[in-house]
N, C-alpha and C. Protein backbone atom coordinates (compact mmCIF):
# COMPACT_ATOMS: atom_id res chain seq x y z
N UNK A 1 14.76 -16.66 -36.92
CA UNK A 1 13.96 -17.70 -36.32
C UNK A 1 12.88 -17.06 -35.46
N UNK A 2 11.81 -17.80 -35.21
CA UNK A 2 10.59 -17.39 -34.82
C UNK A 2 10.44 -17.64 -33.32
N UNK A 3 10.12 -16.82 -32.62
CA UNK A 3 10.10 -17.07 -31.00
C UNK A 3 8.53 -17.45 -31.18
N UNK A 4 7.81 -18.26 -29.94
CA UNK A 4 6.95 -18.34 -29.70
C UNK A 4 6.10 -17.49 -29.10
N UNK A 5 5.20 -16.91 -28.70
CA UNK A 5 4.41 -15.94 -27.89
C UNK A 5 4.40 -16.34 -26.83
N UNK A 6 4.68 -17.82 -26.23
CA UNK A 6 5.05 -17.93 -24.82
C UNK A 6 5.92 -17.38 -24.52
N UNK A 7 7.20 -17.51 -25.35
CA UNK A 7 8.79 -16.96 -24.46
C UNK A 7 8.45 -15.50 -24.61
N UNK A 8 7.67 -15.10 -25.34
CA UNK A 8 7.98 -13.48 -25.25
C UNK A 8 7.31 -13.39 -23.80
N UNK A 9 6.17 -14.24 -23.81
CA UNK A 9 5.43 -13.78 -22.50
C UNK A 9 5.80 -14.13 -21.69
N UNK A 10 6.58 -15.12 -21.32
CA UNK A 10 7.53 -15.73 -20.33
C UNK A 10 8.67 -14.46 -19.82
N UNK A 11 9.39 -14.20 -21.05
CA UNK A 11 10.42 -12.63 -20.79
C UNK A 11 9.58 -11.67 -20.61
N UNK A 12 8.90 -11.12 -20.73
CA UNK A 12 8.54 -9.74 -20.44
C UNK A 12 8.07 -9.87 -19.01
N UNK A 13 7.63 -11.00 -18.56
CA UNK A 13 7.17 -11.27 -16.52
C UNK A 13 8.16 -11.24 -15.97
N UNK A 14 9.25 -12.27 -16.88
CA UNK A 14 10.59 -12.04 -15.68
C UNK A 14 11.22 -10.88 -15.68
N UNK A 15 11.27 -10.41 -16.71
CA UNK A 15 11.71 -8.52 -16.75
C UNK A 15 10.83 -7.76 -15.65
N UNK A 16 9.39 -7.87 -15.74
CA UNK A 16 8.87 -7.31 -15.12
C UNK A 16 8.94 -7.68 -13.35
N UNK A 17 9.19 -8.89 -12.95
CA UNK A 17 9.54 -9.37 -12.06
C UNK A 17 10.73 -8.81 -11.27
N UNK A 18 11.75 -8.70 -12.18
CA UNK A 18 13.31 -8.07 -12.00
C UNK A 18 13.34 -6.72 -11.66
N UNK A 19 12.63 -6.05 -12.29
CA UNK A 19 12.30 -4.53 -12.32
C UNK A 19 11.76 -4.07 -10.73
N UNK A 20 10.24 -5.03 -10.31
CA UNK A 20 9.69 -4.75 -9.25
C UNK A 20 10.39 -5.18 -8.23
N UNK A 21 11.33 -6.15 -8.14
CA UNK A 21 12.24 -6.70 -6.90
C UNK A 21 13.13 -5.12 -6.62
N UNK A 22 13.87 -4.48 -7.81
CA UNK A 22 14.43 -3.79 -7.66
C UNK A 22 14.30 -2.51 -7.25
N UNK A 23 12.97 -2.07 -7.32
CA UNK A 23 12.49 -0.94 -6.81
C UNK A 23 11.48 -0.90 -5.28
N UNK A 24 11.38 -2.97 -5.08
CA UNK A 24 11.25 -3.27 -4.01
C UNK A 24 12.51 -2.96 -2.81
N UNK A 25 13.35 -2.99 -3.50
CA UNK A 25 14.82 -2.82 -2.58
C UNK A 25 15.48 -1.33 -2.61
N UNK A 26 15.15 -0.66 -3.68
CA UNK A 26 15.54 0.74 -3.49
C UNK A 26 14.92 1.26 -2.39
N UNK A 27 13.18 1.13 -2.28
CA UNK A 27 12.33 1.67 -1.30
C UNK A 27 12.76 1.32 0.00
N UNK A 28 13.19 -0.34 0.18
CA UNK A 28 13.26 -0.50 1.34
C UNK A 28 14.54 0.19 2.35
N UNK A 29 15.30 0.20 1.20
CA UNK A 29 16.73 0.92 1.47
C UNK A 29 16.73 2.20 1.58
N UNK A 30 15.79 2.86 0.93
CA UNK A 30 15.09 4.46 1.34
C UNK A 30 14.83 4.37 2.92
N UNK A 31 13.91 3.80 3.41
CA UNK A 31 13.26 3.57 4.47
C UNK A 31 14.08 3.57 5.45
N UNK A 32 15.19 2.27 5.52
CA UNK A 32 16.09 2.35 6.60
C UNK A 32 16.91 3.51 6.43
N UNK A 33 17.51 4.51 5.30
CA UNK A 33 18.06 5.67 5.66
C UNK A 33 17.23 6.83 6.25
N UNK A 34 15.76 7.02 5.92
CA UNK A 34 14.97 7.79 7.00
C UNK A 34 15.00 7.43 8.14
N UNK A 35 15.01 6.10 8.49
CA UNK A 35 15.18 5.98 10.43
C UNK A 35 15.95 6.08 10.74
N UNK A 36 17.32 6.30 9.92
CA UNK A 36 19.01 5.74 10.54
C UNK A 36 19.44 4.78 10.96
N UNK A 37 18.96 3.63 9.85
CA UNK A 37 19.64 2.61 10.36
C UNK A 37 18.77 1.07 10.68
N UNK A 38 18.95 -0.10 10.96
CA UNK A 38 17.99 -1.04 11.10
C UNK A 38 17.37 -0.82 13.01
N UNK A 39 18.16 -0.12 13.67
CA UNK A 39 17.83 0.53 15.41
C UNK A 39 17.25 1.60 14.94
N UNK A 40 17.66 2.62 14.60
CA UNK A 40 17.70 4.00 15.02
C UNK A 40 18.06 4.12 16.44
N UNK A 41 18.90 3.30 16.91
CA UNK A 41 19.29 3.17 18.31
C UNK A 41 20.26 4.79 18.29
N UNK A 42 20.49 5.92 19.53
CA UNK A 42 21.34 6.55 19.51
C UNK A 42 20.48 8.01 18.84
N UNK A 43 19.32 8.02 18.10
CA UNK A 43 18.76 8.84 17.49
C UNK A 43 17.59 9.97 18.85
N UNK A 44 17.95 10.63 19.24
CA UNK A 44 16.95 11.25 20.35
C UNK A 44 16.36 13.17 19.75
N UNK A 45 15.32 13.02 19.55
CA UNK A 45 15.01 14.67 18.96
C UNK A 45 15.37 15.52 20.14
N UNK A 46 15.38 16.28 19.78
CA UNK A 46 15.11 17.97 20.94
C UNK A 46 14.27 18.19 21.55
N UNK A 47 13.02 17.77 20.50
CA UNK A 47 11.97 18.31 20.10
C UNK A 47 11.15 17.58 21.11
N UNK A 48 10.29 17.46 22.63
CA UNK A 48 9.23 16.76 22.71
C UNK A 48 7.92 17.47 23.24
N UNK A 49 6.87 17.01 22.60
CA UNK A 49 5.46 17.50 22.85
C UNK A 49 4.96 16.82 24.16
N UNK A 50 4.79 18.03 24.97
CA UNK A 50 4.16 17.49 26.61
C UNK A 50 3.01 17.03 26.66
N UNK A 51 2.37 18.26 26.37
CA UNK A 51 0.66 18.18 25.96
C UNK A 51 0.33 18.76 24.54
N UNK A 52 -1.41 18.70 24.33
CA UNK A 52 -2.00 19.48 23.58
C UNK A 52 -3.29 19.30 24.16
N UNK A 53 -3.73 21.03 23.41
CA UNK A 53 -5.02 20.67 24.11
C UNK A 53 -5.77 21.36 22.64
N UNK A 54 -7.10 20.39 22.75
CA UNK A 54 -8.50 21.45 21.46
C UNK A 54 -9.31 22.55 21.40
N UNK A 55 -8.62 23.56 20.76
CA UNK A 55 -9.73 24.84 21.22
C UNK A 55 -10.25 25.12 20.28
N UNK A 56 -11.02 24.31 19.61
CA UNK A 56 -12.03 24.51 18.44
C UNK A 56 -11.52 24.00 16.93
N UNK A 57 -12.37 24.19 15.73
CA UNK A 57 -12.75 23.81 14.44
C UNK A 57 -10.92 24.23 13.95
N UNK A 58 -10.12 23.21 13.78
CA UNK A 58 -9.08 23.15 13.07
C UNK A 58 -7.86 24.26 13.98
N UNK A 59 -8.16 24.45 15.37
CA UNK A 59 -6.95 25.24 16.33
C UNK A 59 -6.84 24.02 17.58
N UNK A 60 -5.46 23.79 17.79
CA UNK A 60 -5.04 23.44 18.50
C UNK A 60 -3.72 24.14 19.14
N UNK A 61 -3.62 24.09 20.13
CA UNK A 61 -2.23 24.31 21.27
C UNK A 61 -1.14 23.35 21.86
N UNK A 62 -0.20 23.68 21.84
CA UNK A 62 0.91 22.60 22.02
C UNK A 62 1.74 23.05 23.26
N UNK A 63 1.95 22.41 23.99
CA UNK A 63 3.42 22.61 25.29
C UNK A 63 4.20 21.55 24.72
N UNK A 64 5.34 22.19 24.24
CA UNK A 64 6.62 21.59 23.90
C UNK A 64 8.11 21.67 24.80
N UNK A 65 8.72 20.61 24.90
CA UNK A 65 10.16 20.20 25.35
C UNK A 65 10.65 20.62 24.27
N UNK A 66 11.87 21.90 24.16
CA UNK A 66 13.02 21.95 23.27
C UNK A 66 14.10 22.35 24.20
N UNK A 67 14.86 21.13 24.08
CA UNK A 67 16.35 21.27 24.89
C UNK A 67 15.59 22.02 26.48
N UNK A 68 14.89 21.12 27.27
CA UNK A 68 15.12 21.70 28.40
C UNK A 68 14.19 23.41 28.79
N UNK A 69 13.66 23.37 27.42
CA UNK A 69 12.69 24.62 27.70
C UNK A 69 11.36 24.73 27.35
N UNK A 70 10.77 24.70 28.12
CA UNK A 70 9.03 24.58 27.98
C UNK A 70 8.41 25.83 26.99
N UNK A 71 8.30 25.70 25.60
CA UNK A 71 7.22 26.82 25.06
C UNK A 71 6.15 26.09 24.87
């Protein structure tokens, strides 16, 4: 029996529909495992930048916080 060219075109959107929800939700679910979580409450680096300062065409300088020690 003969399908119409609507239903094919009707199925192939909702496929395509199904497909993009699903890789809508993988990503988003990517996302919250890079922050840790829907908080990232509890998450604190080592790492913090005090200053910087510009000393010309593509050089910059950094004073950094690691654990309590100024480099």
């Amino acid at each position: 029996m003969m399908e119409s060219y609507a239903y094919h075109l009707l199925k192939a959107l909702v496929m395509l529909g199904v497909v993009l929800g699903v890789m809508a939700l993988f990503f988003y679910a990517l996302r919250l495992l890079q922050r840790g979580g829907r908080t990232g409450a509890g998450r604190t680096s080592p790492v913090r930048v005090v200053t910087t300062a510009f000393l010309g065409q593509r050089r910059n300088i950094a004073i950094v916080d690691v654990a309590g020690e100024l480099l």
